[in-house]
Protein backbone atom coordinates (compact mmCIF):
# COMPACT_ATOMS: atom_id res chain seq x y z
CA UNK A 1 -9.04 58.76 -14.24
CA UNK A 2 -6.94 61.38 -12.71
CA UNK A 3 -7.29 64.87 -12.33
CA UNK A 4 -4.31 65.36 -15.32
CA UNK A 5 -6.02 62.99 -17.48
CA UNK A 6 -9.64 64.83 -17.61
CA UNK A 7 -7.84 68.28 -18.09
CA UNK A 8 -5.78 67.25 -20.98
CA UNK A 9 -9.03 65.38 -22.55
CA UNK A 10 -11.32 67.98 -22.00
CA UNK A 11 -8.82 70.12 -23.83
CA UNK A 12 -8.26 68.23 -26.57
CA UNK A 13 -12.31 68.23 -27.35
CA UNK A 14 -11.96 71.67 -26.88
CA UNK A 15 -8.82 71.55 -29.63
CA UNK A 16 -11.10 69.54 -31.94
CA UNK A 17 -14.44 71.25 -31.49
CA UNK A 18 -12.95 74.44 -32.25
CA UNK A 19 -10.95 72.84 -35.54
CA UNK A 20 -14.35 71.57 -36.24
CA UNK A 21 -16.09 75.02 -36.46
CA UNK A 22 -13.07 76.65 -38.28
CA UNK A 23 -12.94 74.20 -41.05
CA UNK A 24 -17.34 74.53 -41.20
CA UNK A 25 -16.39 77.93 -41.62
CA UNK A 26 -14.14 77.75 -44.32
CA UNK A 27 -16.56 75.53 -46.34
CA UNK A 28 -18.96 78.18 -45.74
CA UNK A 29 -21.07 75.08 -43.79
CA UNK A 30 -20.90 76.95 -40.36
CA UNK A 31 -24.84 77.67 -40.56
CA UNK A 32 -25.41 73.64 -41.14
CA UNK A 33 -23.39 72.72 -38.48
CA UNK A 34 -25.19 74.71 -35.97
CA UNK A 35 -28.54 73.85 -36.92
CA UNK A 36 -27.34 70.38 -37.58
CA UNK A 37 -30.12 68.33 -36.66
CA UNK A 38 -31.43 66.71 -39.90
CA UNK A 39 -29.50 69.10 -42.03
CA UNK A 40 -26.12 68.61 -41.92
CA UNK A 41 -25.73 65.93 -44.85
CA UNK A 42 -24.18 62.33 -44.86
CA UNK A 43 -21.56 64.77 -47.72
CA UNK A 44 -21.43 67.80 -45.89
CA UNK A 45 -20.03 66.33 -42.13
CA UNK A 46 -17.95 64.20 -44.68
CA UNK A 47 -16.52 67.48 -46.07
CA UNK A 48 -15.89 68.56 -42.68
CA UNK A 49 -14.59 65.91 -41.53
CA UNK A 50 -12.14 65.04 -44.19
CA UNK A 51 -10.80 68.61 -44.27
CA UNK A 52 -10.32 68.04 -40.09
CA UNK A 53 -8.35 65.16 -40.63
CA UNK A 54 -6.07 67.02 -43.53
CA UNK A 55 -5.57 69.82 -41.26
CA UNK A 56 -4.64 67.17 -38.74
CA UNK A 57 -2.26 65.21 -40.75
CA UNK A 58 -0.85 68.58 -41.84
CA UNK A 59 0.08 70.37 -38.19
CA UNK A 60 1.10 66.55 -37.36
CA UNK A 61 3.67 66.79 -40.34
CA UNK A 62 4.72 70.21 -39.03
CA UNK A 63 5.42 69.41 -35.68
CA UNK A 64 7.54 66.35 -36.48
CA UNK A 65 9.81 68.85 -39.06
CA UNK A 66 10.21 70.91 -35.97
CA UNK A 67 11.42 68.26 -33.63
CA UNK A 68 13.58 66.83 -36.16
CA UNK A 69 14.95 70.58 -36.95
CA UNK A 70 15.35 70.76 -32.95
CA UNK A 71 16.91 67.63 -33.30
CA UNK A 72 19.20 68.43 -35.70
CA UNK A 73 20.50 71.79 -34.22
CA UNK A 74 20.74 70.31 -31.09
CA UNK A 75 22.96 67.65 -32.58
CA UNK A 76 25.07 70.04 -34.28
CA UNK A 77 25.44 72.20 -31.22
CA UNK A 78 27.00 68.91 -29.56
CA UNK A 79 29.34 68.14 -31.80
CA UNK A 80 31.38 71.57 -31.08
């Protein structure tokens, strides 16, 4: 793997770890999750992970309403 590749997939573990302690935070499971040997629950990394994948869905959505607005404005700048 190149020298590109391991950068951008280091960073997005990086992206993802730190999404994983925000939303542990917000579900006030942040002390589980760093003592998370045998008691972080089968319901509780569930919870995280659930609410990781919203978040992701969510800023996913986003970004494709901004490209399309880009889209769009860059469209209408072309047609004058």
């Amino acid at each position: 793997m190149g020298h590109k590749k391991d950068n951008d997939k280091l960073r997005t573990e990086r992206q993802l770890d730190r999404l994983k302690w925000e939303t542990a935070k917000e579900l006030g499971l942040e002390d589980d999750l760093a003592n998370a040997g045998d008691e972080l629950t089968v319901r509780e990394a569930g919870k995280i992970g659930g609410n990781m994948v919203r978040k992701l869905v969510k800023a996913g959505e986003e970004a494709l309403a901004e490209e399309g607005d880009r889209k769009a404005r860059l469209n209408l700048q072309d047609d004058f």
